[in-house]
Protein backbone atom coordinates (compact mmCIF):
# COMPACT_ATOMS: atom_id res chain seq x y z
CA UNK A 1 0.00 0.00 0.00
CA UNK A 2 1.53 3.11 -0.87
CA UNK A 3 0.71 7.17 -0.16
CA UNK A 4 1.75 10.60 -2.06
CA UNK A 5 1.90 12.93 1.43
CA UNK A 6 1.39 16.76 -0.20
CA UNK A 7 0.86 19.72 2.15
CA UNK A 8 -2.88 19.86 0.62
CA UNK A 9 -4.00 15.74 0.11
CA UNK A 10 -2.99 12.36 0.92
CA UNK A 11 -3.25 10.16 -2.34
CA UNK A 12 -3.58 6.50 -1.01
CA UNK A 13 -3.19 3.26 -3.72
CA UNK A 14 -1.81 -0.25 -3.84
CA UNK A 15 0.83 -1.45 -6.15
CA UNK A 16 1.44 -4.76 -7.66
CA UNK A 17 4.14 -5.61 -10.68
CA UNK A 18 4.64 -1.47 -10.77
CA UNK A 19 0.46 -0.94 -11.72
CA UNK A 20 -2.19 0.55 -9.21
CA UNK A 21 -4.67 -2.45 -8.43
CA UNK A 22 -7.05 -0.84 -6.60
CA UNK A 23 -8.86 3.33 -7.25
CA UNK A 24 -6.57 5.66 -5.38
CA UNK A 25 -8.59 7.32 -2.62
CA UNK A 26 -8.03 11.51 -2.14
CA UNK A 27 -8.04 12.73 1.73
CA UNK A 28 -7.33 16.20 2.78
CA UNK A 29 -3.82 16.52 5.32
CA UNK A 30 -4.82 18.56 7.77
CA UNK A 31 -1.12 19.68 7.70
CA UNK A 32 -1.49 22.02 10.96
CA UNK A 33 -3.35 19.30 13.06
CA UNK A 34 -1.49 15.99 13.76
CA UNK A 35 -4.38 13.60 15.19
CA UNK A 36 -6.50 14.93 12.24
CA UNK A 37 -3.80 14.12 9.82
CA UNK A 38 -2.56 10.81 11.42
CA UNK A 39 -6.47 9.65 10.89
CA UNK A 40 -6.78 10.61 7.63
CA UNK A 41 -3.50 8.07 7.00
CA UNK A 42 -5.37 5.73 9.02
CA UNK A 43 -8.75 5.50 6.91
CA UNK A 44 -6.87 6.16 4.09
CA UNK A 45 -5.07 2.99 4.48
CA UNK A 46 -7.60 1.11 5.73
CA UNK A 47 -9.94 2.13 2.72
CA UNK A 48 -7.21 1.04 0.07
CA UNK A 49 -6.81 -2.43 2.55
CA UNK A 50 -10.55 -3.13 1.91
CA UNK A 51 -10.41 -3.29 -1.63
CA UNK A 52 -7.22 -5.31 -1.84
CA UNK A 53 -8.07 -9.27 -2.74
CA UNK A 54 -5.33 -10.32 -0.13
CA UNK A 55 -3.01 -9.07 2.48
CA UNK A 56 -0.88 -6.56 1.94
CA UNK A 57 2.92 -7.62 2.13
CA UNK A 58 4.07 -3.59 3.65
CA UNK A 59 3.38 -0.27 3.88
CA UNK A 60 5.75 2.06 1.57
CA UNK A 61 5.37 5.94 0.80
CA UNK A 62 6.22 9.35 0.37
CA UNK A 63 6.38 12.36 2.88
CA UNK A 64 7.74 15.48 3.20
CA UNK A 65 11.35 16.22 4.93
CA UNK A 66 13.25 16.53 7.54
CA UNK A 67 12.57 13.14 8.74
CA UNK A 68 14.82 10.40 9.93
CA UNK A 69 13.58 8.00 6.93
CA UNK A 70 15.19 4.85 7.61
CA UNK A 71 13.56 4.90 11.22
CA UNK A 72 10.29 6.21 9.91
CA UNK A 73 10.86 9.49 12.19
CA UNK A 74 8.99 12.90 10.60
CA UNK A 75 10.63 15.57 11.59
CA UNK A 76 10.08 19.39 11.94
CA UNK A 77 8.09 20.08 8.37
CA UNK A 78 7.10 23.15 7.04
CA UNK A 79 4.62 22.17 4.93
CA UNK A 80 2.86 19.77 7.88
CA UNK A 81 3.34 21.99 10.98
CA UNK A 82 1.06 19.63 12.83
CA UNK A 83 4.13 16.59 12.80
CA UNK A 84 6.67 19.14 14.65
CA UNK A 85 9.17 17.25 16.89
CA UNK A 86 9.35 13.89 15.71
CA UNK A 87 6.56 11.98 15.19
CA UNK A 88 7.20 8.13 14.69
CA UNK A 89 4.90 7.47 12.00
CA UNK A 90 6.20 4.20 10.42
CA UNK A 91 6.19 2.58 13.99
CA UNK A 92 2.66 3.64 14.39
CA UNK A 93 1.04 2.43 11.13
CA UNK A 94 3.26 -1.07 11.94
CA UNK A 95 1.16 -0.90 15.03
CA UNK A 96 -1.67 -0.38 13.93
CA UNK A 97 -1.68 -2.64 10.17
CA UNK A 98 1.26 -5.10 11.27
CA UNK A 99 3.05 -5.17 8.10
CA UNK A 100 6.46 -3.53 7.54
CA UNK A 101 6.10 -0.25 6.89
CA UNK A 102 8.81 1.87 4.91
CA UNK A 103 8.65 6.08 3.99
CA UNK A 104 10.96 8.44 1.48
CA UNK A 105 11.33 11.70 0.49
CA UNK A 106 8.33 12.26 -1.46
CA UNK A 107 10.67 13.52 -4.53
CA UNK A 108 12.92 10.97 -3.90
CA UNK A 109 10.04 8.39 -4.77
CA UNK A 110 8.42 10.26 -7.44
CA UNK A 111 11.78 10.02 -9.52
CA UNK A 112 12.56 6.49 -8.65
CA UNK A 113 8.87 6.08 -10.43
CA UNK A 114 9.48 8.03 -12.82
CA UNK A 115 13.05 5.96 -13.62
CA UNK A 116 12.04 2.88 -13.41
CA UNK A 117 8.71 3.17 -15.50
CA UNK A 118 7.91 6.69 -16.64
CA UNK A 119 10.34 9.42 -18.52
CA UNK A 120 13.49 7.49 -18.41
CA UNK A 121 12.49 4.49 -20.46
CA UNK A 122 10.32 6.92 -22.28
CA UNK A 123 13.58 9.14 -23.15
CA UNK A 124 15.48 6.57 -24.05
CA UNK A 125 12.68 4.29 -25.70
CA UNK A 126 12.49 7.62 -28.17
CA UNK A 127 17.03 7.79 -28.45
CA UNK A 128 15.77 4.12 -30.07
CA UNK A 129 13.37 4.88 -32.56
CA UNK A 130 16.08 7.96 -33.71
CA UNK A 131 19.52 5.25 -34.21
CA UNK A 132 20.71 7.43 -31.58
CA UNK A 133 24.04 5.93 -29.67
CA UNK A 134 22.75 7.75 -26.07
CA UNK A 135 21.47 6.31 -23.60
CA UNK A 136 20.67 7.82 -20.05
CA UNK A 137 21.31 6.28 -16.61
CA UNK A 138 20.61 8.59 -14.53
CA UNK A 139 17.93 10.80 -13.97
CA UNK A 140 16.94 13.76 -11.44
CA UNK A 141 13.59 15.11 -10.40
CA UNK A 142 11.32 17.74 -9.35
CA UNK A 143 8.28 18.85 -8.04
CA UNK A 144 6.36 22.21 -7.86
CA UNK A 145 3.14 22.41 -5.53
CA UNK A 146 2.97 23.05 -2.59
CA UNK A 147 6.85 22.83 -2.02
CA UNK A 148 10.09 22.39 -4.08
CA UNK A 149 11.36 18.94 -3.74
CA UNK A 150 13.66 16.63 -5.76
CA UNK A 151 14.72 13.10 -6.22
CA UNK A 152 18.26 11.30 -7.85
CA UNK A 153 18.17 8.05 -9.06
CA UNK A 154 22.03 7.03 -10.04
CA UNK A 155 21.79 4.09 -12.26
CA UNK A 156 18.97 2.39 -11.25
CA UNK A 157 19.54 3.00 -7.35
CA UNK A 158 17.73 5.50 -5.31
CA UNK A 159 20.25 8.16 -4.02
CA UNK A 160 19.25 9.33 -0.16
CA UNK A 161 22.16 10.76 1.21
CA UNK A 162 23.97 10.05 4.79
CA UNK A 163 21.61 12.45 6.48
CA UNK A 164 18.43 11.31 4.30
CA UNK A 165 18.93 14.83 2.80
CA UNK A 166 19.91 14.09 -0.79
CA UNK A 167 18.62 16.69 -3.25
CA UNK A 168 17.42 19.48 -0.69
CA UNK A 169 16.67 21.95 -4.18
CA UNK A 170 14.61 24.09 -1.87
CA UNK A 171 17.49 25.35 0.06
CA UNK A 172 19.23 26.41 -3.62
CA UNK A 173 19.64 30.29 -3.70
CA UNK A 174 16.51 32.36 -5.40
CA UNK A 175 17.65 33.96 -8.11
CA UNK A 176 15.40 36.70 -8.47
CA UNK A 177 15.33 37.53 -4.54
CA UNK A 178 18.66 36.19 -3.55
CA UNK A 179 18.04 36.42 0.75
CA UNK A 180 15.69 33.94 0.21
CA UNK A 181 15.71 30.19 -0.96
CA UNK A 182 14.25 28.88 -4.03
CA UNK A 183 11.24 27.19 -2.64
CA UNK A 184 9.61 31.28 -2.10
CA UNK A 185 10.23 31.40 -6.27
CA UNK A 186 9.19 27.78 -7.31
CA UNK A 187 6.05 27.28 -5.25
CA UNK A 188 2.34 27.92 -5.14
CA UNK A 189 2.91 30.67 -3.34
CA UNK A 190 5.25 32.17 -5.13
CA UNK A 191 2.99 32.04 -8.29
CA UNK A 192 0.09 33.53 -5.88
CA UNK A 193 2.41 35.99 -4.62
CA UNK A 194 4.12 37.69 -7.77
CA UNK A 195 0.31 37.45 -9.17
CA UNK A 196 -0.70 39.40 -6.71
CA UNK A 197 2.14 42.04 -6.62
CA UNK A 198 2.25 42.47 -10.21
CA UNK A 199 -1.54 42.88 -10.61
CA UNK A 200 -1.95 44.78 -6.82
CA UNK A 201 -5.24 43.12 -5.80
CA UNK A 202 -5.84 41.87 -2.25
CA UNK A 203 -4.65 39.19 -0.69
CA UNK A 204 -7.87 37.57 0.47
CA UNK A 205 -8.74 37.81 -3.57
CA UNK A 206 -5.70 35.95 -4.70
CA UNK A 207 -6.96 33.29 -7.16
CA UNK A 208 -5.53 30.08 -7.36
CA UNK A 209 -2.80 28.66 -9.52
CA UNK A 210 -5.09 27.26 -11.85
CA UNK A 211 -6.57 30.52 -12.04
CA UNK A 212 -3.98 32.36 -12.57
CA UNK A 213 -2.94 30.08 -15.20
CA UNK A 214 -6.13 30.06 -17.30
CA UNK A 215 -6.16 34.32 -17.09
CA UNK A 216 -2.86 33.67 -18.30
CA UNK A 217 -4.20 31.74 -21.32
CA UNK A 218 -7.03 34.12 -21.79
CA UNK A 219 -9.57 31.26 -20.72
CA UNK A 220 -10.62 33.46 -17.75
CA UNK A 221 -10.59 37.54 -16.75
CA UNK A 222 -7.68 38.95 -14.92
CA UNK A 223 -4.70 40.78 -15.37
CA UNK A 224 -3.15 38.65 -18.20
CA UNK A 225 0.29 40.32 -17.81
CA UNK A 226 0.56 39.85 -13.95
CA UNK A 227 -0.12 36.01 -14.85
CA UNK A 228 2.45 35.50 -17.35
CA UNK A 229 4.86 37.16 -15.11
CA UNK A 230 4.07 35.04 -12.42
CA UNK A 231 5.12 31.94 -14.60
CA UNK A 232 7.53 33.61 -16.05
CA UNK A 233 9.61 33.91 -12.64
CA UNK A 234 8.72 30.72 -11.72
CA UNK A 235 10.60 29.43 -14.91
CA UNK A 236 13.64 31.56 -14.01
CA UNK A 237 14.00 30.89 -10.45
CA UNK A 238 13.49 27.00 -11.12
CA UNK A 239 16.04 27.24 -14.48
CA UNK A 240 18.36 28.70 -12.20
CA UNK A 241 18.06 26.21 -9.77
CA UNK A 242 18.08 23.41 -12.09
CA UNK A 243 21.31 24.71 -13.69
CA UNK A 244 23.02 24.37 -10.46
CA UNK A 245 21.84 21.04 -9.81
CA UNK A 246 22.66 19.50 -12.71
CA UNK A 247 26.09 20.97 -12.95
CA UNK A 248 26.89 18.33 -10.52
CA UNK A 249 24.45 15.28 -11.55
CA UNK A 250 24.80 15.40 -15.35
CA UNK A 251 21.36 13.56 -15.95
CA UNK A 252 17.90 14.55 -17.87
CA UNK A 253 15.42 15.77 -15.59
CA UNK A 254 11.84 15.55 -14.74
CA UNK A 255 9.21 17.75 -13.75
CA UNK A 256 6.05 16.69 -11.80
CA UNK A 257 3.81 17.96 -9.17
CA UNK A 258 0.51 20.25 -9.48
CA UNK A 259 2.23 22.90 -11.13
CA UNK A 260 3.33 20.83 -13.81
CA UNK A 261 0.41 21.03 -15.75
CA UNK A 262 1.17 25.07 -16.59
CA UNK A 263 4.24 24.09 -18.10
CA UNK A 264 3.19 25.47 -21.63
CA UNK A 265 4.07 28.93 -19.26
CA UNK A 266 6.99 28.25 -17.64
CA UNK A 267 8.97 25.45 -19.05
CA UNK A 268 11.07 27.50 -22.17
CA UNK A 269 11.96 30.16 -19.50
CA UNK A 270 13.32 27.11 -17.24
CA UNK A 271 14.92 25.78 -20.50
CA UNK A 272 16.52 29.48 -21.61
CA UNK A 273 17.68 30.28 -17.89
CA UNK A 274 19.83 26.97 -17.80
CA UNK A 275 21.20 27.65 -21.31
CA UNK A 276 21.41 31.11 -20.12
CA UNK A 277 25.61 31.95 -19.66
CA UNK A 278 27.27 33.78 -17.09
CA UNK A 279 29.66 36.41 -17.52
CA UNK A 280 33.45 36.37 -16.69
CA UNK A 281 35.48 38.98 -14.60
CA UNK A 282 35.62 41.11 -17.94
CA UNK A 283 32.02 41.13 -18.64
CA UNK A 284 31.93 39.19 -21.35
CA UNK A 285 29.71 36.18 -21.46
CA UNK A 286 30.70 32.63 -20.25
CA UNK A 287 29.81 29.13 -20.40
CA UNK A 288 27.57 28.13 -17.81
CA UNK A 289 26.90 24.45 -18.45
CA UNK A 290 29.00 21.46 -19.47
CA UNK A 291 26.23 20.05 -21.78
CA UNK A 292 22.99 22.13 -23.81
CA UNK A 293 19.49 22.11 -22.26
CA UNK A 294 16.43 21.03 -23.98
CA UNK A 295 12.78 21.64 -23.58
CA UNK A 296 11.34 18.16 -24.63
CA UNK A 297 7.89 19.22 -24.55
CA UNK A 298 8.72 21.38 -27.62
CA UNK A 299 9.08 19.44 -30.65
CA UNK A 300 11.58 21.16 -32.45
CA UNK A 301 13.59 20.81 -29.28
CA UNK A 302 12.86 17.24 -28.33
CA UNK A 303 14.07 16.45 -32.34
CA UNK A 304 17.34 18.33 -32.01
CA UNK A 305 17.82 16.21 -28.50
CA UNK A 306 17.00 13.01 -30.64
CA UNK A 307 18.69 13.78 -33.58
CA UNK A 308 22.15 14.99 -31.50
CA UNK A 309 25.37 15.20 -33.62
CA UNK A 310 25.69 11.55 -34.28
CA UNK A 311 28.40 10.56 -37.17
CA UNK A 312 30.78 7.65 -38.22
CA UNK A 313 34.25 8.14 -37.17
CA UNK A 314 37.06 6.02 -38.97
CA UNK A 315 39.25 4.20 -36.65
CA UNK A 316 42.50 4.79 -37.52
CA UNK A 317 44.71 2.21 -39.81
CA UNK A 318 41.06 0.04 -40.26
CA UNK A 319 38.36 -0.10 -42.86
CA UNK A 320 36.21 0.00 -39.78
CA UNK A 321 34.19 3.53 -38.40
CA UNK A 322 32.41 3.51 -34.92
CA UNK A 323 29.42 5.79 -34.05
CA UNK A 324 30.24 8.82 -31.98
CA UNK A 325 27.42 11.51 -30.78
CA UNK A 326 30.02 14.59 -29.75
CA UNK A 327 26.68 16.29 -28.01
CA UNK A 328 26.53 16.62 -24.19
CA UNK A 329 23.07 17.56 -23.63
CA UNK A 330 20.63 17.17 -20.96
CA UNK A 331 16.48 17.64 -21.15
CA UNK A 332 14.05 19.24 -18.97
CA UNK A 333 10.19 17.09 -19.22
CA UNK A 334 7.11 16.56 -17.58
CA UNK A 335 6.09 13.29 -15.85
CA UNK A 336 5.29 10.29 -18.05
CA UNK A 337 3.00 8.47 -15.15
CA UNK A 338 1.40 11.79 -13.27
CA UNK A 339 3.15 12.48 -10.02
CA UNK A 340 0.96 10.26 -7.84
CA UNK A 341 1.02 7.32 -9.69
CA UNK A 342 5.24 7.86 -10.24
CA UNK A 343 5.22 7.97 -6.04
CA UNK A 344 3.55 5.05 -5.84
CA UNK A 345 5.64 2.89 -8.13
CA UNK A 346 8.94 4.56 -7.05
CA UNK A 347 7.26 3.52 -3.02
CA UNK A 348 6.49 -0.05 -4.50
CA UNK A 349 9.91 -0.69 -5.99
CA UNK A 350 12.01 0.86 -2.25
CA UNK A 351 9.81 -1.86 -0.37
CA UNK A 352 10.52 -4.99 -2.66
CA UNK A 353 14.30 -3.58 -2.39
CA UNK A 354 13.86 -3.84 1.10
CA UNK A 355 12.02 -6.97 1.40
CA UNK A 356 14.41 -8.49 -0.98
């Protein structure tokens, strides 16, 4: 049995062979009250439980850090105020169902989804169909809702870190208010916020980020500039962040969480800040990444990322040539599986790995 913790919903399902067996059931957090919340886990679990044909083998999922996650200890969250000073939540659902019970980063497990059955294979499906020579091992992770999280998978293995804090992107500088992290620029909040700054209505009028989005695409009235500049720095700050990240990983990258689906607004500014250079002491521009990043939800894009520079090189003193693709590139895309369903699978696979 598996869970997607957000700061908004709990999305409970089962997993068998990496496919939901059972309808996912939707229960609100109550992030600011813990007995609330920890019953909402409860009947969640026990609602998914009732619809399984037999036992369940363990408990596996995603939630928010700090935590101690190989004890199953939540920590101080900001997005769950109510589980503030360590709440012992996998020893209390072992309690209470009897079964193992195992919990991740909720990024972490959304990429681990994602590379074992989502954008990975689906990059590298599409390297197939192109003759291509690349071939990705790797791959790193975001999410934009309610928070800023991340994930690394290095070749096939979940990365976690000594401290189970592997891939803290919140805590990246914010580019376009640089006292603050990136989290305040690659949030709901931050959408709602430079909405509502650029467009100077109230704060108890703020729409929503869906909102926002369709005034954006002229579905709905509002101030259509405000809501393109709200996306707009959302792209930058999250470009910028991603730039830094990958510096160091070197992998493609996905994108998932609620904000996701508005990336028609703010993926090419993600794409153009990472590509975007820096400047050396002289002021003249300078390389900023190793490798070129691509917006694979464009199609012109993806096709160049496809494509690459592939050619036949002669080996010298033979008749014979070998392939070589000279491109180091990376991609930015959106979730192949939806980020609940990526969670779940990514949750599925940690417990087998743990259950051997």
């Amino acid at each position: 049995m598996t869970l997607d913790a957000g700061g908004t919903n709990f999305v409970f399902s089962a997993i068998q062979a990496n496919e939901e067996i059972v309808e996912s059931v939707c229960l609100p957090s109550h992030g600011t009250h813990l007995e609330k919340s920890l019953n909402a886990i409860r009947e969640g679990f026990t609602t998914i439980k009732q619809q399984l044909k037999q036992d369940p083998v363990a408990i596996s999922f995603a939630f928010p850090g700090p935590a101690d996650f190989p004890a199953g200890i939540i920590g101080d969250l900001l997005n769950l105020p109510g589980y503030r000073g360590g709440i012992p939540l996998a020893a209390i659902l072992e309690e209470q169902f009897g079964i193992p019970t195992f919990i991740n980063n909720d990024g972490d497990l959304f990429v681990y989804g994602e590379a074992i059955a989502g954008f990975l294979p689906y990059i590298n499906s599409k390297l197939t169909e192109y003759n291509s020579p690349k071939r990705f091992r790797n791959l790193f992770g975001i999410t934009l809702g309610t928070g800023f999280g991340a994930g690394i998978v290095h070749d096939g293995q979940l990365y976690l870190g000594d401290n189970s804090a592997g891939a803290e992107i919140w805590l990246l500088r914010n580019k376009l208010h640089t006292d603050v992290n990136a989290e305040e620029g690659a949030s709901i909040r931050a959408v709602q916020r430079v909405y509502m700054e650029a467009s100077g209505i109230k704060g108890e009028e703020i729409p929503s980020p869906k909102d926002i989005y369709e005034i954006a695409t002229g579905s709905k009235e509002g101030d259509r500039e405000a809501a393109l500049l709200a996306y707009r720095d959302l792209g930058i700050v999250v470009g910028d962040a991603l730039a830094n990240a990958i510096t160091l990983l070197d992998t493609v990258i996905v994108i998932g969480g609620g904000l996701a689906g508005a990336h028609s607004l703010f993926l090419q500014h993600t794409v153009d800040e990472m590509n975007n250079p820096l400047l050396n002491m002289t002021g003249e521009p300078a390389q900023r990444l190793e490798m070129k990043a691509y917006n694979l939800e464009n199609p012109k894009e993806l096709k160049e990322f496809l494509i690459g520079e592939t050619k036949e090189i002669t080996i010298p003193g033979t008749d014979k040539t070998i392939t070589y693709d000279p491109l180091k590139r990376t991609g930015v895309g959106i979730s192949r599986l939806g980020t609940s369903k990526a969670t779940a699978i990514g949750a599925y696979a940690f417990a087998l790995s743990q259950l051997g």
